[in-house]
Protein backbone atom coordinates (compact mmCIF):
# COMPACT_ATOMS: atom_id res chain seq x y z
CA UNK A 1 91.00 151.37 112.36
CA UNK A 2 93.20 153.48 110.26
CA UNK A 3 92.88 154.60 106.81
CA UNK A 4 95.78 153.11 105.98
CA UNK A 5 94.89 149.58 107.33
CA UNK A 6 91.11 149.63 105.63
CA UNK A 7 93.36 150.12 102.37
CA UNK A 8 95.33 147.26 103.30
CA UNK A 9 92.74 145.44 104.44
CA UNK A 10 90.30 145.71 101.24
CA UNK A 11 92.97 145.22 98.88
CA UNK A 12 91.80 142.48 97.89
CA UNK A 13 89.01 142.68 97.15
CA UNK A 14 89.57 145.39 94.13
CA UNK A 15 90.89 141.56 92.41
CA UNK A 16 88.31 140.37 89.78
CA UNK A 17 86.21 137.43 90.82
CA UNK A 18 87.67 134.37 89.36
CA UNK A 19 85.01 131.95 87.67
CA UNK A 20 85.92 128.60 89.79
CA UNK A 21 84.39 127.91 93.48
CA UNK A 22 87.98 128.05 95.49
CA UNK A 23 88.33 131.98 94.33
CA UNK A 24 84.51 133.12 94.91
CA UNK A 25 84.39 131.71 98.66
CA UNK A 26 88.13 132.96 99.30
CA UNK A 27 87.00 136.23 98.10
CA UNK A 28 83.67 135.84 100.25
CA UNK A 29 86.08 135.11 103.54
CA UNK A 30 87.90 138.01 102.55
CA UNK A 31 84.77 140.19 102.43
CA UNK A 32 83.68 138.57 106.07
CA UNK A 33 87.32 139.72 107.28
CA UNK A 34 87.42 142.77 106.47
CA UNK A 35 83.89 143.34 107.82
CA UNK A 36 84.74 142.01 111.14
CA UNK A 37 88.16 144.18 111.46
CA UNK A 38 86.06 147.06 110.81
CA UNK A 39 83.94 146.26 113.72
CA UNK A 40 87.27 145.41 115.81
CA UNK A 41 86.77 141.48 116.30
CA UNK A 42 90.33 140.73 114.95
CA UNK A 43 90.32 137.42 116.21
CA UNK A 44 87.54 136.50 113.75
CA UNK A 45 88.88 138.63 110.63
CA UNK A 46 92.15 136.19 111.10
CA UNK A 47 90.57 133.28 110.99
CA UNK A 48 88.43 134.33 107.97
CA UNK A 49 91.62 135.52 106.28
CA UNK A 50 93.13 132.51 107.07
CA UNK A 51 90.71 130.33 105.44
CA UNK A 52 91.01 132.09 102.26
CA UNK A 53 94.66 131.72 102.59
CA UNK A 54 94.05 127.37 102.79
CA UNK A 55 91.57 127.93 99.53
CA UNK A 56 93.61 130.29 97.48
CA UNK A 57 97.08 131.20 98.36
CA UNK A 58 97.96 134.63 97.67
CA UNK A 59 100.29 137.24 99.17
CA UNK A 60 97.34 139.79 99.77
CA UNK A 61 96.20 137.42 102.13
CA UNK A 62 99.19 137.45 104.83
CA UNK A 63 99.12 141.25 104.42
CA UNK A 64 95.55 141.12 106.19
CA UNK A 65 96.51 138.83 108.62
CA UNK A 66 99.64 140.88 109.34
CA UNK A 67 97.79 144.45 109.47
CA UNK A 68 94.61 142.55 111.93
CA UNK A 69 97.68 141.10 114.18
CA UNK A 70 98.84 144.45 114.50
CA UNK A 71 95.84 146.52 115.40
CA UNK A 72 95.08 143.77 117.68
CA UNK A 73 98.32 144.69 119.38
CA UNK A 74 99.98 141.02 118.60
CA UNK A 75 103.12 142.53 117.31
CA UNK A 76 105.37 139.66 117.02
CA UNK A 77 103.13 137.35 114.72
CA UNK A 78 102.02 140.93 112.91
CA UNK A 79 105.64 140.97 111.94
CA UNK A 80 105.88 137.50 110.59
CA UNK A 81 103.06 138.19 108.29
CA UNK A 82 103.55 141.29 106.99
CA UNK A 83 107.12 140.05 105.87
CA UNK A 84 105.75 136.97 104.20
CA UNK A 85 103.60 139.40 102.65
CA UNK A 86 106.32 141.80 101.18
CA UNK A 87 109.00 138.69 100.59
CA UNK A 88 105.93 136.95 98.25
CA UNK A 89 104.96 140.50 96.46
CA UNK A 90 108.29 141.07 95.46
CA UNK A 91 107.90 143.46 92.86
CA UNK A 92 104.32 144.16 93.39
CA UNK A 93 104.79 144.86 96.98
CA UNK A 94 102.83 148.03 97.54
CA UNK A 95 104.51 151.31 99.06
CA UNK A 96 101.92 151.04 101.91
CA UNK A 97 103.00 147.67 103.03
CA UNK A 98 107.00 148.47 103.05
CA UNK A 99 105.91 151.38 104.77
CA UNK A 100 103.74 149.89 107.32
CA UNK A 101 106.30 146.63 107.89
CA UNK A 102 109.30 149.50 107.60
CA UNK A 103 107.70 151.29 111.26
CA UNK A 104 106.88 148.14 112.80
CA UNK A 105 110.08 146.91 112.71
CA UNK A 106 111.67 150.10 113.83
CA UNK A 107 109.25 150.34 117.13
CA UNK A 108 110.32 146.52 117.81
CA UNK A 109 114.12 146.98 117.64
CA UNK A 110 113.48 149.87 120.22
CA UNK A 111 111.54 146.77 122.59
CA UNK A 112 113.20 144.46 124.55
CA UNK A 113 113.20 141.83 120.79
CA UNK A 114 115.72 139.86 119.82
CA UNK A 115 116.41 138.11 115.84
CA UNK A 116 116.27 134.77 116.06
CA UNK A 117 118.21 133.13 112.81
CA UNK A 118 116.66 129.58 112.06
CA UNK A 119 118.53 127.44 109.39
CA UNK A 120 117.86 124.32 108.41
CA UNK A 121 116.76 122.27 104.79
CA UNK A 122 112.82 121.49 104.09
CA UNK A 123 111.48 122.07 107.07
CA UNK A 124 108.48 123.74 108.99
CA UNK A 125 108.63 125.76 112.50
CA UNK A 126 106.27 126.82 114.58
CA UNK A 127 106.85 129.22 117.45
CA UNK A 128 105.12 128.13 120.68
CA UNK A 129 102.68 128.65 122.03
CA UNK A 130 101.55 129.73 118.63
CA UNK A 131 101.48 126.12 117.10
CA UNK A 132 98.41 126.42 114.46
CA UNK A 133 101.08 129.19 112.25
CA UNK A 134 103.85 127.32 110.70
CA UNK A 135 106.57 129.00 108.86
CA UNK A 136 108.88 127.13 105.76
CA UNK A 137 112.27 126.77 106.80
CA UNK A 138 114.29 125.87 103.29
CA UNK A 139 118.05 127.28 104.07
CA UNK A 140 117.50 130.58 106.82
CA UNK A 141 114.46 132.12 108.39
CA UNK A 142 114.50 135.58 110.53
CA UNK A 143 112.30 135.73 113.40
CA UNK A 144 111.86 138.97 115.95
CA UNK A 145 110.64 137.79 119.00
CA UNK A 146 110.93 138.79 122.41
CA UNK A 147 113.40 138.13 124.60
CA UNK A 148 113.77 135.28 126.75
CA UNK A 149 113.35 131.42 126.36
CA UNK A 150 111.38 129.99 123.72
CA UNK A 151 110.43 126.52 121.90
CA UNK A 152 110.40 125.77 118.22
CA UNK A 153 108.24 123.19 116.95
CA UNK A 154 110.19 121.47 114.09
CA UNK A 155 108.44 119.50 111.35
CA UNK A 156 109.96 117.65 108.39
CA UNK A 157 108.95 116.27 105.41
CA UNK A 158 110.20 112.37 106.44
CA UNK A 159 107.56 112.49 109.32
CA UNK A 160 109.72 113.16 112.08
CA UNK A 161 109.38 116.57 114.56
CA UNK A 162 110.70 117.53 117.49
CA UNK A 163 110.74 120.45 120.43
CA UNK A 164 114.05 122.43 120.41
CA UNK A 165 114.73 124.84 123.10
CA UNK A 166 116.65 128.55 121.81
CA UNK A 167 117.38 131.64 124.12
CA UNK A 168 116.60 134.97 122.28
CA UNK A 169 118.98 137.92 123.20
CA UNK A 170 117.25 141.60 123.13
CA UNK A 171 119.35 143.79 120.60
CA UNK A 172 120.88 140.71 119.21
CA UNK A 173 120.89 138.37 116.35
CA UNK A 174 121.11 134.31 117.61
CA UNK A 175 121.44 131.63 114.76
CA UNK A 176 120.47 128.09 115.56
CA UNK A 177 120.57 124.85 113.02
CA UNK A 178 117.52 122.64 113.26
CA UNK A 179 119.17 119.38 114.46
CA UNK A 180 116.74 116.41 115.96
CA UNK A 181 118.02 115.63 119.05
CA UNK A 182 120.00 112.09 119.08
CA UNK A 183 117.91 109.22 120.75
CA UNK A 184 120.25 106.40 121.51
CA UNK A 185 118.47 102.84 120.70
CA UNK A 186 117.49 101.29 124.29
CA UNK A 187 119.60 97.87 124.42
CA UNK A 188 117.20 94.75 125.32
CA UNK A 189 118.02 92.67 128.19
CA UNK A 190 117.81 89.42 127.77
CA UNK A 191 116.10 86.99 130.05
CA UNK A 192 117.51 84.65 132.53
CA UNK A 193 117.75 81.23 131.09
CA UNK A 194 116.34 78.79 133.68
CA UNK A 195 118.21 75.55 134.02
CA UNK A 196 116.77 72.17 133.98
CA UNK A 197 117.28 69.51 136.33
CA UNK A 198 119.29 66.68 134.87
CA UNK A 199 116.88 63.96 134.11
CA UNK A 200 118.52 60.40 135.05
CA UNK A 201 118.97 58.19 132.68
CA UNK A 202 116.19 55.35 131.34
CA UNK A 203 117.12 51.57 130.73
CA UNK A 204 117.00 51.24 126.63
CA UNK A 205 113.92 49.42 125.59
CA UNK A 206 114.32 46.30 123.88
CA UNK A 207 112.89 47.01 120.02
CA UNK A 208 110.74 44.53 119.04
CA UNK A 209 110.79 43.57 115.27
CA UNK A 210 108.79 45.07 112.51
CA UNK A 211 105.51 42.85 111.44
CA UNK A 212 105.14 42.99 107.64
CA UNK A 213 101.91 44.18 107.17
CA UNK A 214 99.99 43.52 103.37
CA UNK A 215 98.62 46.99 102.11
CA UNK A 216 95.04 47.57 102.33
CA UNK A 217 94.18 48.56 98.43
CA UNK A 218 91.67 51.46 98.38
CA UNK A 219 88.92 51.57 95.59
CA UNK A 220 90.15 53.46 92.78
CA UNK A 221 88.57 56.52 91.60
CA UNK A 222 89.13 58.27 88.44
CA UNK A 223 91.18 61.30 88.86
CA UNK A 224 89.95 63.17 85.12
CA UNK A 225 86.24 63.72 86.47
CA UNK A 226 87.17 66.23 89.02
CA UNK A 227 89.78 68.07 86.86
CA UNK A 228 86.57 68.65 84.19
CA UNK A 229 84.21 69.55 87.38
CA UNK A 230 86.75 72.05 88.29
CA UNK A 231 87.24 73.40 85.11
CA UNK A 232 83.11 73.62 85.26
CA UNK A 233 83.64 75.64 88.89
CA UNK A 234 86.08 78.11 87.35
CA UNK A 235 83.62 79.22 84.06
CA UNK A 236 81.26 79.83 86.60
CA UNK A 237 83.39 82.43 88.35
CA UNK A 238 84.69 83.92 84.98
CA UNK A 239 81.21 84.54 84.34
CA UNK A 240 80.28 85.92 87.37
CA UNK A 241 82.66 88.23 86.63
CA UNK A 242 81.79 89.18 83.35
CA UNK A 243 78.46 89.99 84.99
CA UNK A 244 79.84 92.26 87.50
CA UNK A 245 82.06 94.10 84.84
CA UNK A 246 78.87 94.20 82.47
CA UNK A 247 76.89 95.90 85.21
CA UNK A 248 79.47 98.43 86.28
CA UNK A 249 78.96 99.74 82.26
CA UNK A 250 75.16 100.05 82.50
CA UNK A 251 75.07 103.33 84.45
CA UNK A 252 76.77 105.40 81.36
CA UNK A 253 74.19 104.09 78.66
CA UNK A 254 71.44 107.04 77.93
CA UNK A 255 69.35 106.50 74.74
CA UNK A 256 71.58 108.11 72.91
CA UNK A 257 73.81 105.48 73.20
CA UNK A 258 75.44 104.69 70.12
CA UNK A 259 75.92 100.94 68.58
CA UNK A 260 79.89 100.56 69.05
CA UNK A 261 79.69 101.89 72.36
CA UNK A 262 77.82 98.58 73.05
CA UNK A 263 79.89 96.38 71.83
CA UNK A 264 82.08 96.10 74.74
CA UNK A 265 78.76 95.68 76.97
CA UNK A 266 77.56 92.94 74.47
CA UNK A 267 80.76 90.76 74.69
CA UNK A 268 80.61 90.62 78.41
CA UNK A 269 76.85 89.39 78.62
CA UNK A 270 78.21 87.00 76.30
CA UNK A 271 80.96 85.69 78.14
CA UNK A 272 78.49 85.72 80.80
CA UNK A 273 75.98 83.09 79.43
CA UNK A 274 78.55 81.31 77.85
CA UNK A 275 81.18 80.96 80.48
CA UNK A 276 77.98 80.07 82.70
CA UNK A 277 76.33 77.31 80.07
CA UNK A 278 80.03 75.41 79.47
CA UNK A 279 80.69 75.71 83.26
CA UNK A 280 77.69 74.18 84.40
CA UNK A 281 78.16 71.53 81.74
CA UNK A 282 81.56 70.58 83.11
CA UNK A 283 79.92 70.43 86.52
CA UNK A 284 77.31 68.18 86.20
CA UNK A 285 79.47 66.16 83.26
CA UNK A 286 82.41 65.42 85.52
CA UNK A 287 80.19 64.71 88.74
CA UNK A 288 78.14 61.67 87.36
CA UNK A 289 81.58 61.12 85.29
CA UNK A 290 83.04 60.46 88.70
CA UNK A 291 79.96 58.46 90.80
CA UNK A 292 79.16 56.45 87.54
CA UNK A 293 82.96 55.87 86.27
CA UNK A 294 84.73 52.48 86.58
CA UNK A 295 88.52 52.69 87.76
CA UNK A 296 91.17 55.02 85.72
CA UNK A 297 93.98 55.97 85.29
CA UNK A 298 95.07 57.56 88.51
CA UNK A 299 94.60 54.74 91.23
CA UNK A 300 95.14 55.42 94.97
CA UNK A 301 96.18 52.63 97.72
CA UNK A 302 96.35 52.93 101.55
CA UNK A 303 99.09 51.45 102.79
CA UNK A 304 99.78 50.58 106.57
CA UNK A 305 103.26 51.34 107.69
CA UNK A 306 104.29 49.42 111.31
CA UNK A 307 106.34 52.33 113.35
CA UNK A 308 108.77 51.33 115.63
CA UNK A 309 106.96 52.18 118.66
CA UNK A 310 104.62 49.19 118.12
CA UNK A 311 101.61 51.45 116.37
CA UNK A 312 100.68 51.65 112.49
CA UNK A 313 100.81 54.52 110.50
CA UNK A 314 98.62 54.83 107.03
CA UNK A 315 100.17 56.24 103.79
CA UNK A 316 98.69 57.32 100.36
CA UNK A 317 100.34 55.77 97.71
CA UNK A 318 99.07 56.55 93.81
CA UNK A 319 100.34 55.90 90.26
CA UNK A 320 99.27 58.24 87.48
């Protein structure tokens, strides 16, 4: 490897180590990268520079994915990085870098390459085969790539993607818009409607007349018991939940606890036991209130209704 790309390479490293997990292990990966270049296994310093990219996004990091690319002879996705690199320095782009993306680009307009002009809004593109590097598309993105037929990968924020097909010209500069192809909604067919015979006609049935049947009266039952036993049900569940919401609390107390930080616990186990006394009051109150009680206020009949097929039919009939 070159001078120039171990200066590249370790550039990052000169950076002082930030306090917080995500900077020590990106700088780690970069460490591992760089180590690996050295010993020419470029395939592994990307991927280590890669992974400090996902932790801690920084420009340095696309320069020494850009520089391994190159010396691994991968010239067309060593382009793509080192530009990112240079575009996201700005300013603090170093000479080295402009100097380094300045030749590349100069030996790839002499090779059969072509500039492939990508515009679209809030996008992401990958370049296949190369699907796992996606580049933001947010008005125009350059691309040099060889000449011939390729396929975008197209991404959007909304969800939807797509494959387009663009033909790159060598020595020229192609501009394509990132439009989804249209998909025209597939009509539904409906099915064939399968006529029915025509059923002949049935003699009408004589009706017979309606019987006048006397209602059956049902025993009448208070209705008040089992409004006060269901009252009973529901302070059971409030205090079941009390519990549960008292119990949740009981993990943050340590001794050194102090009194009005109990208070809320407090009120809870005392909506537990309360809810829980009153509810199973009303329970057991309102059941023998109901087995033991004479007739009330709420009395229910059963009433036999003749239909006019020559059956019966029952109805519930009450007054409050």
């Amino acid at each position: 490897m070159s001078v120039l790309s171990r200066a590249l390479l370790l550039s990052l490293l000169a950076v002082p180590a930030f306090a917080d997990d995500a900077s020590d292990k990106a700088l780690a990966l970069n460490k591992e990268g760089a180590a690996l270049a050295e010993k020419g296994r470029h395939a592994d310093a990307i991927e280590r520079f890669k992974s400090a990219e996902a932790l801690l996004p920084r420009y340095q990091h696309h320069c020494n994915i850009g520089i391994a690319y190159q010396d691994s002879g991968r010239l067309r996705q060593a382009l793509l990085f080192l530009q990112s690199c240079v575009a996201r320095a700005g300013k603090n782009a170093s000479t080295a870098s402009k100097t380094r993306l300045a030749a590349l680009e100069t030996k790839m307009k002499a090779a059969p390459f072509g500039v492939l002009v990508v515009t679209g809004e809030q996008a992401r593109v990958a370049v296949a085969p190369w699907n796992d590097e996606e580049w933001v598309v947010d008005g125009s993105r350059r691309f040099v790539l060889e000449a011939g037929s390729v396929s975008l990968l197209v991404k959007r924020r909304d969800g939807t993607s797509w494959m387009q097909p663009v033909v790159v010209e060598a020595g020229k500069a192609v501009t394509v818009a990132l439009v989804p192809p249209v998909v025209e909604p597939v009509k539904s067919i409906e099915p064939l409607k399968t006529v029915e015979p025509v059923k002949p006609v049935e003699p009408v049935k004589t009706v017979e007349p309606i019987k006048t049947v006397e209602p059956i009266v049902a025993s009448a039952r208070p209705i008040a018991p089992w409004v006060v036993t269901g009252a009973g049900t529901v302070l059971v569940g409030v205090g079941v939940i009390a519990l549960f919401l008292a119990g949740e609390q009981l993990p943050r107390f340590t001794p050194s606890t102090t009194e009005a930080e109990l208070t809320g616990y407090r009120a809870l186990v005392v909506t537990t036991y309360s809810a829980w006394g009153l509810g199973a009051l009303g329970i057991v109150g309102g059941v023998l209130w109901g087995l033991l009680g004479g007739s009330g206020s709420s009395n229910v009949a059963i009433v036999p209704v003749p239909s006019m097929h020559g059956g019966v039919l029952v109805s519930l009939s009450g007054a409050l």
